[in-house]
Protein backbone atom coordinates (compact mmCIF):
# COMPACT_ATOMS: atom_id res chain seq x y z
CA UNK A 1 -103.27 -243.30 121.11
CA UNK A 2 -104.28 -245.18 124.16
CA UNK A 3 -100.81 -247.22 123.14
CA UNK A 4 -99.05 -244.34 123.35
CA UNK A 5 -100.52 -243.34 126.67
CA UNK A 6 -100.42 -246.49 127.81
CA UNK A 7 -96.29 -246.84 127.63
CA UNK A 8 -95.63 -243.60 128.87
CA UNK A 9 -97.48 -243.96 132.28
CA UNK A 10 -95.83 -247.41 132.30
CA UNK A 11 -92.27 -245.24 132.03
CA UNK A 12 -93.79 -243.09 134.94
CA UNK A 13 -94.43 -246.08 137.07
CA UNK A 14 -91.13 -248.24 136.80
CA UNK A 15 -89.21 -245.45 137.09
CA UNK A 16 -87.21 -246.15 140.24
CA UNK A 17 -84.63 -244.71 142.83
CA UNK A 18 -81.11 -243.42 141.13
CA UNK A 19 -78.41 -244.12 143.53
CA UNK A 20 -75.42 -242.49 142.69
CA UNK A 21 -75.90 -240.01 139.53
CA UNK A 22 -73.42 -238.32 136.95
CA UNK A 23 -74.09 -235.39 134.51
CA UNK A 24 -75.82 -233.59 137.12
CA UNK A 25 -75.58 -230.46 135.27
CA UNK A 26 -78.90 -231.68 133.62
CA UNK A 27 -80.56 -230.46 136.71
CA UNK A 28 -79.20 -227.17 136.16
CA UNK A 29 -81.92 -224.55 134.72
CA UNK A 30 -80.05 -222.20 131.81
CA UNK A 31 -82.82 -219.98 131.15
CA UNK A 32 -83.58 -216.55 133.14
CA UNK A 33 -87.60 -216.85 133.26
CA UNK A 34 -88.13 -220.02 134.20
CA UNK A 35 -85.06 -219.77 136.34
CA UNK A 36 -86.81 -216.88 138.08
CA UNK A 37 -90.04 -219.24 139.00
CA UNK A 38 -88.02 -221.52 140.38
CA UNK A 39 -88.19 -224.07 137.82
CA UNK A 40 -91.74 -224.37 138.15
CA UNK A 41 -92.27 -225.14 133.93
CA UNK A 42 -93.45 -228.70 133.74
CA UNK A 43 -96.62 -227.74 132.99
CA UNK A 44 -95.64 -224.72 130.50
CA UNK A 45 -96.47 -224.68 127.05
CA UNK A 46 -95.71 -220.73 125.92
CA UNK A 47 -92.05 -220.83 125.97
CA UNK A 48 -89.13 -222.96 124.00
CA UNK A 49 -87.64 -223.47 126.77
CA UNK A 50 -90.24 -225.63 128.18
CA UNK A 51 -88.34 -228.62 126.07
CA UNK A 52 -85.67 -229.25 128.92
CA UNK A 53 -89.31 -229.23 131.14
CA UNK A 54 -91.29 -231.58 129.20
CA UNK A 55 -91.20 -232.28 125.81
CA UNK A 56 -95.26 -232.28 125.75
CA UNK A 57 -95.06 -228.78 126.30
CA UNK A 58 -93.91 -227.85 122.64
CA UNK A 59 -97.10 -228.89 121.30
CA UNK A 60 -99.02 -225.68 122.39
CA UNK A 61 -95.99 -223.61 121.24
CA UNK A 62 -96.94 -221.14 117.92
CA UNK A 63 -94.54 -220.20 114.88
CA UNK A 64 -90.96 -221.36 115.75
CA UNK A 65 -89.44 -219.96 118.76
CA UNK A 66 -86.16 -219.69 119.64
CA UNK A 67 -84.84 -218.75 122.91
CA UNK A 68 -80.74 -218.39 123.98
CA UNK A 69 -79.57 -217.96 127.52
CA UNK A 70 -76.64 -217.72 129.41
CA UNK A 71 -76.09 -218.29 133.25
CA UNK A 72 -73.06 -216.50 135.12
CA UNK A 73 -72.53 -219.02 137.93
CA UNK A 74 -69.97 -219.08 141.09
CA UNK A 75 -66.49 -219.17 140.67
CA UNK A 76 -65.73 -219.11 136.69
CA UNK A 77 -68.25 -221.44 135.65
CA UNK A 78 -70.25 -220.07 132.70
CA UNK A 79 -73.16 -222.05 130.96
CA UNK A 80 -75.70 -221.68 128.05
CA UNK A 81 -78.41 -222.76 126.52
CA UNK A 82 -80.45 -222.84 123.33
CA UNK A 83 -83.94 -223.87 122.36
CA UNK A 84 -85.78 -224.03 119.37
CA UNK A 85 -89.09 -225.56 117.83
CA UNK A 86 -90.84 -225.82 114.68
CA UNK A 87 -94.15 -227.61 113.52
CA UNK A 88 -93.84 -230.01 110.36
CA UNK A 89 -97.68 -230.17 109.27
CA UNK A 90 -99.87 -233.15 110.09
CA UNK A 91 -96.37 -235.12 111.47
CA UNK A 92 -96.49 -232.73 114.72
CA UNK A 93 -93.95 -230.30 116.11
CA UNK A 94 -90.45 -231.09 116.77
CA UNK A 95 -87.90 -229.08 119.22
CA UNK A 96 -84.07 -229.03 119.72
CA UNK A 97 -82.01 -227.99 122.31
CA UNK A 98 -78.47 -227.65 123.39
CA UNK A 99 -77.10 -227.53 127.24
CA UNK A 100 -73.57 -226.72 127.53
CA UNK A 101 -71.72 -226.00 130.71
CA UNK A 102 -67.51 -224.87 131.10
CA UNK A 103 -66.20 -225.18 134.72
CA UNK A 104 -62.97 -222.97 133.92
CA UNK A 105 -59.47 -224.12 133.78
CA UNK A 106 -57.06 -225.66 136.51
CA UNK A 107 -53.60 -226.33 137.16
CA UNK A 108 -52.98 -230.08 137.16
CA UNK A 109 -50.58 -231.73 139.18
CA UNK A 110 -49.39 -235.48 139.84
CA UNK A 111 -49.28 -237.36 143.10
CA UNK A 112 -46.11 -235.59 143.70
CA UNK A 113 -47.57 -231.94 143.20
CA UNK A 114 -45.35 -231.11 140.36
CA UNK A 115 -46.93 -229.14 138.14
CA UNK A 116 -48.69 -230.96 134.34
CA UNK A 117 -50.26 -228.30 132.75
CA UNK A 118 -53.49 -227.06 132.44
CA UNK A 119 -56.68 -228.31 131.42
CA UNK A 120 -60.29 -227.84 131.34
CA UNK A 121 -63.92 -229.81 131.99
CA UNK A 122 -66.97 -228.99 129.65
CA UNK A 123 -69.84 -231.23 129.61
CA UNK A 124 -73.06 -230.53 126.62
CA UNK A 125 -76.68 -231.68 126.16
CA UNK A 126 -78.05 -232.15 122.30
CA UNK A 127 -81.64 -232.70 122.56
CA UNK A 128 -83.91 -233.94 120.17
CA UNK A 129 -87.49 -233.53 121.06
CA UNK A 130 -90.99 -234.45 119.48
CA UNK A 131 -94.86 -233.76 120.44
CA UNK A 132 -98.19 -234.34 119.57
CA UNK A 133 -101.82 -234.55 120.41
CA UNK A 134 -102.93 -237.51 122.02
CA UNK A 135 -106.45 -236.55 122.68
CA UNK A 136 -108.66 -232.89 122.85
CA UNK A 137 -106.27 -230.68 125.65
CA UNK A 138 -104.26 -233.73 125.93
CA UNK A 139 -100.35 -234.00 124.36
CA UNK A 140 -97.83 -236.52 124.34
CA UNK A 141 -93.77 -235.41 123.98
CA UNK A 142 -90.54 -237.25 124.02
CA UNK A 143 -86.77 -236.55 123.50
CA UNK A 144 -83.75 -237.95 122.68
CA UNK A 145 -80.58 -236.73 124.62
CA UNK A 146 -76.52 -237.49 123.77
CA UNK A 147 -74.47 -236.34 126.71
CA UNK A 148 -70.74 -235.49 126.30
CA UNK A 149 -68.27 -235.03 129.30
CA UNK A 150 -65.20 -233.81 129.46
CA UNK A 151 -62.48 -233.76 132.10
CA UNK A 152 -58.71 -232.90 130.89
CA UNK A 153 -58.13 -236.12 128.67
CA UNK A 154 -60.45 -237.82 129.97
CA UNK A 155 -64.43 -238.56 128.72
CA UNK A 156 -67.80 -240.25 129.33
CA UNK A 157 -70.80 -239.84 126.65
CA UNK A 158 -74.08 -241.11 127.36
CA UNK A 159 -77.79 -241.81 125.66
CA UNK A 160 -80.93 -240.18 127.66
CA UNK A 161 -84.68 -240.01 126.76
CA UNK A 162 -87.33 -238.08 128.31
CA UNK A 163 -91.22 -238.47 128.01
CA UNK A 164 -94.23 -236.32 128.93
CA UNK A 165 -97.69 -235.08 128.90
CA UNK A 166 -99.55 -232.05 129.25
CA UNK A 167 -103.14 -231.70 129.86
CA UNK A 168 -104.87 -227.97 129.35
CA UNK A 169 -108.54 -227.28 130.55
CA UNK A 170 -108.83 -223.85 128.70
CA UNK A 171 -112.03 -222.87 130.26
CA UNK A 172 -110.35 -222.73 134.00
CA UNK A 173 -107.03 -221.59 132.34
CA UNK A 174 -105.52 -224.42 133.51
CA UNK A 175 -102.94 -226.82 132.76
CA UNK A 176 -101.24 -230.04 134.30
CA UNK A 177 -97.55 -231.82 133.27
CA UNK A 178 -95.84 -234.75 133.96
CA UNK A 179 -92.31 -235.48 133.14
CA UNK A 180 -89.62 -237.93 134.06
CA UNK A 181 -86.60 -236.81 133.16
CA UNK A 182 -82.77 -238.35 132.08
CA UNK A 183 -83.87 -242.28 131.11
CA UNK A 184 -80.90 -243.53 130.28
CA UNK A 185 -77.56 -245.03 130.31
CA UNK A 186 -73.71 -244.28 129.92
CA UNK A 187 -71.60 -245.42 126.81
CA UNK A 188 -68.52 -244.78 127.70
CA UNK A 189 -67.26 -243.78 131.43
CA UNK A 190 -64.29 -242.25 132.83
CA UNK A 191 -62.90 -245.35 134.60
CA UNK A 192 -64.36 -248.50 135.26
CA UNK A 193 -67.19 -247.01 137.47
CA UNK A 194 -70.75 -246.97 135.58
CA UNK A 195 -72.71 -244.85 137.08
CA UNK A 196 -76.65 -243.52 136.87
CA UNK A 197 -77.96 -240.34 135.20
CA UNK A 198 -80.09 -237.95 137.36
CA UNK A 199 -83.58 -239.58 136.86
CA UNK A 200 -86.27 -237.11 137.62
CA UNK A 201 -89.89 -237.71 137.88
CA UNK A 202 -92.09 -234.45 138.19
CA UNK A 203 -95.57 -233.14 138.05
CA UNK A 204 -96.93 -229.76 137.79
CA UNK A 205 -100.03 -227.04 137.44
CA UNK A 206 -99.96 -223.87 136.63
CA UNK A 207 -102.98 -221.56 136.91
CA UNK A 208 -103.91 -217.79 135.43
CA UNK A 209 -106.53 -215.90 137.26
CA UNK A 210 -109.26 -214.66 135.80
CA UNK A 211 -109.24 -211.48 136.88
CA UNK A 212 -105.21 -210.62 137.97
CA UNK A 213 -102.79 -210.30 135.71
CA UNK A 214 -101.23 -213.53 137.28
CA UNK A 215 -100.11 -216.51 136.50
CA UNK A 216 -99.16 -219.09 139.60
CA UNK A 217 -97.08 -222.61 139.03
CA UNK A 218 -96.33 -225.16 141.25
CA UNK A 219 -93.72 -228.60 140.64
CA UNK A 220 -93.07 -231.56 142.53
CA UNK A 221 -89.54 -232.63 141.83
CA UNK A 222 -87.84 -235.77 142.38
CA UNK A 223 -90.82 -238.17 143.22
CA UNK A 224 -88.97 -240.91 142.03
CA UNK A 225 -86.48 -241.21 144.89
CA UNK A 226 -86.93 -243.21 148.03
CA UNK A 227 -87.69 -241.45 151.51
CA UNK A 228 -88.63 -243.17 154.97
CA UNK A 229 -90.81 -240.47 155.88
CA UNK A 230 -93.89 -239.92 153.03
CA UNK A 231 -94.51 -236.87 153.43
CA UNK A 232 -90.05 -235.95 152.78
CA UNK A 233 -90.93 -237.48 149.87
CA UNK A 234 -92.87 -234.27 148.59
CA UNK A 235 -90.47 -231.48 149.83
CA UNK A 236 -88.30 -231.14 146.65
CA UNK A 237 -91.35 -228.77 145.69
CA UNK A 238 -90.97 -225.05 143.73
CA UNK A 239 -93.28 -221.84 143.40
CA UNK A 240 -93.18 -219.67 140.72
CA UNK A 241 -95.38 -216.24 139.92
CA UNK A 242 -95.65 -214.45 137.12
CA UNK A 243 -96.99 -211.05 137.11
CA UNK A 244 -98.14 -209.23 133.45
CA UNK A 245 -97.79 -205.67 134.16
CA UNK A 246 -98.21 -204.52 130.80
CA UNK A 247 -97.97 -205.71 127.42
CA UNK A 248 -93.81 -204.55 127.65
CA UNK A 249 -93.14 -205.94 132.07
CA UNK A 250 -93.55 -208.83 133.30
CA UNK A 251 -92.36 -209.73 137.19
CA UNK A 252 -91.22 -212.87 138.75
CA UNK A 253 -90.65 -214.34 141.72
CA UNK A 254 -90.00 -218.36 142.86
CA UNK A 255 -89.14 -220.25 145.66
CA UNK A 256 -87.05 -223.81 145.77
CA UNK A 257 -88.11 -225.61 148.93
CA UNK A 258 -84.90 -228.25 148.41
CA UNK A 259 -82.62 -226.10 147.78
CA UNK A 260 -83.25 -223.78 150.74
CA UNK A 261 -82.92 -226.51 152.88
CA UNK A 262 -79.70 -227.88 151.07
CA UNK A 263 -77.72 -224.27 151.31
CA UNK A 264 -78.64 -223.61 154.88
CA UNK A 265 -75.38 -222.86 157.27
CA UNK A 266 -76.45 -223.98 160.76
CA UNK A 267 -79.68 -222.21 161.45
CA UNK A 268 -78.76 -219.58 158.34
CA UNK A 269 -80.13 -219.66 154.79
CA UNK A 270 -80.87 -215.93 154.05
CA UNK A 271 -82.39 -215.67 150.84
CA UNK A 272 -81.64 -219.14 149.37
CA UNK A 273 -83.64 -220.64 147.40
CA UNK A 274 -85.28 -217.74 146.43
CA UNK A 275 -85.57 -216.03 142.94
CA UNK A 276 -86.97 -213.17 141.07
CA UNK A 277 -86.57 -211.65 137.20
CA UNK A 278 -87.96 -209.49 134.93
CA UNK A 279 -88.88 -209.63 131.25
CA UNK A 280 -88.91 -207.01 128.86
CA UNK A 281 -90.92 -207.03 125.85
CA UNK A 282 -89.40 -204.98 122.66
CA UNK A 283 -91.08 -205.71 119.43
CA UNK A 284 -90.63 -209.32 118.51
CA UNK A 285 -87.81 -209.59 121.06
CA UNK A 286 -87.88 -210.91 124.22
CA UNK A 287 -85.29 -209.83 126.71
CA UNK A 288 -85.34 -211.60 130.74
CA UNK A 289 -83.16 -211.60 133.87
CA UNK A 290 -83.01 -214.31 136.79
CA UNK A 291 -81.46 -213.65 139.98
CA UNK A 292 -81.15 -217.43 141.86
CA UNK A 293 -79.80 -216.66 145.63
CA UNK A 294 -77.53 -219.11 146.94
CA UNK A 295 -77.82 -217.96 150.73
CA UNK A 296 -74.25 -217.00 152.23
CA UNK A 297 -72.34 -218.69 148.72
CA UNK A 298 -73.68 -216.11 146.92
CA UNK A 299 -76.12 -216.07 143.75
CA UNK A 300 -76.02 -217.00 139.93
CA UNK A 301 -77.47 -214.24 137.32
CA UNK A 302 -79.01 -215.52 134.29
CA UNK A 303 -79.86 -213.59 130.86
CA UNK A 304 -81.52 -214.93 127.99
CA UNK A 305 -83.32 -213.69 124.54
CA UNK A 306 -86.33 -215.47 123.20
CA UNK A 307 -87.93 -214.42 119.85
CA UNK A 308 -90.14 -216.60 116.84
CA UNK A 309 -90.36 -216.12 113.57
């Protein structure tokens, strides 16, 4: 075990600075609750979703979960997502996933602007994830990730891995994550150009009160990459809460500090970077909404329904 734990810090540590990235739909969040906290889930462990988080997260999950989710975004750019995990005895649990994005179609034309027809771009994530107890309150994950891309005629594939652990101190209802994200290379490029996937390195907590129905998270994205001043190196940071109301409602709300700060127009940002959902419980069905603002561009709307059997 401490061989296990050993490599995977060593992952954290080397990781360094991605210059230019591709696939940078990986980034994107699918799903409408954790969408709604901002993306605050590296440190979840009660959702299926939590595999495009951190694959240590799966360990905690119970029965086998299953969670699809679809994300209106700008323009007519549509994307969905699917989750699912189920635990194979003594061996541990295992979860797959699927990220697929569709940008819409265009008119192509040549360097003359005559008119060649029409074509689309898709890119997908197939995800392959395992977990496992490294110690008491202590779990290990990693996953496997083929990435397709598609532009007209033209395509790039790629091979990814992600590793993680999760830490739980159930007495304080606590419980810590760290991720990094997109390891990997390209197969096959458009052109000639090789470039780097969208390496991520984040940690998180997440905390329940005792005595609210609340539950607070907090992640720091994107440690990985370089920044003259240390303390910009911290301000790709999210917020999420998420209020119980009853066994039926829950409320969220979350805040993306980077993003804000990315969508602002001059001295304008309105609401971006903000978020909020609900969740509906109905029997064994699950049934969430996630509004993302995107200040003055306008916002995306995500749906998604999780059950288990």
């Amino acid at each position: 075990m401490k061989i296990i734990f050993g490599g995977l810090l060593a992952v954290f540590l080397s990781a360094g600075l991605n210059a230019q990235t591709t696939y940078e739909f990986l980034r994107t969040d699918m799903n409408a609750r954790t969408a709604a906290l901002g993306g605050s889930f590296v440190s979840g462990n009660d959702d299926a979703n939590v595999l495009f988080f951190n694959p240590a997260g799966i360990e905690l999950l119970e029965n086998d979960p299953v969670s699809f989710s679809f994300m209106k975004h700008l323009l007519d750019i549509n994307s969905a997502s699917l989750a699912y995990s189920h635990e194979f005895g003594d061996i541990g649990r295992f979860g797959a996933g699927i990220k697929f994005i569709n940008y819409g179609t265009f008119e192509g034309k040549d360097e003359f602007g005559s008119e060649t027809g029409s074509f689309s771009a898709n890119e997908a994530a197939f995800i392959l994830g395992y977990s496992n107890k490294l110690e008491e309150n202590f779990y290990y994950g990693v996953n496997a990730k083929i990435i397709y891309s598609n532009i007209a005629d033209r395509n790039s594939t790629a091979l990814a891995f992600d590793a993680g652990l999760h830490y739980e101190i159930p007495s304080q209802l606590l419980n810590f994550g760290i991720a990094v994200l997109n390891i990997g290379t390209q197969l096959s490029t458009y052109y000639d150009t090789r470039e780097n996937l969208p390496l991520d390195i984040t940690v998180g907590v997440s905390k329940k009160l005792e005595h609210l129905p609340l539950k607070l998270y907090l992640d720091l994205h994107k440690l990985n990459e370089d920044s003259e001043d240390f303390i910009k190196r911290f301000q790709a940071f999210s917020i999420g809460a998420e209020f119980t109301l009853s066994k039926v409602l829950r409320l969220r709300f979350g805040y993306e500090n980077e993003k804000r700060k990315e969508l602002k127009i001059g001295s304008f940002a309105g609401l971006a970077g903000f978020n909020a959902g609900l969740g509906l419980q109905i029997s064994d069905y699950r049934f969430d909404y996630g509004f993302s603002s995107m200040g003055a561009i306008g916002a995306l709307h995500r749906i998604s329904l999780t059950t288990s059997f």
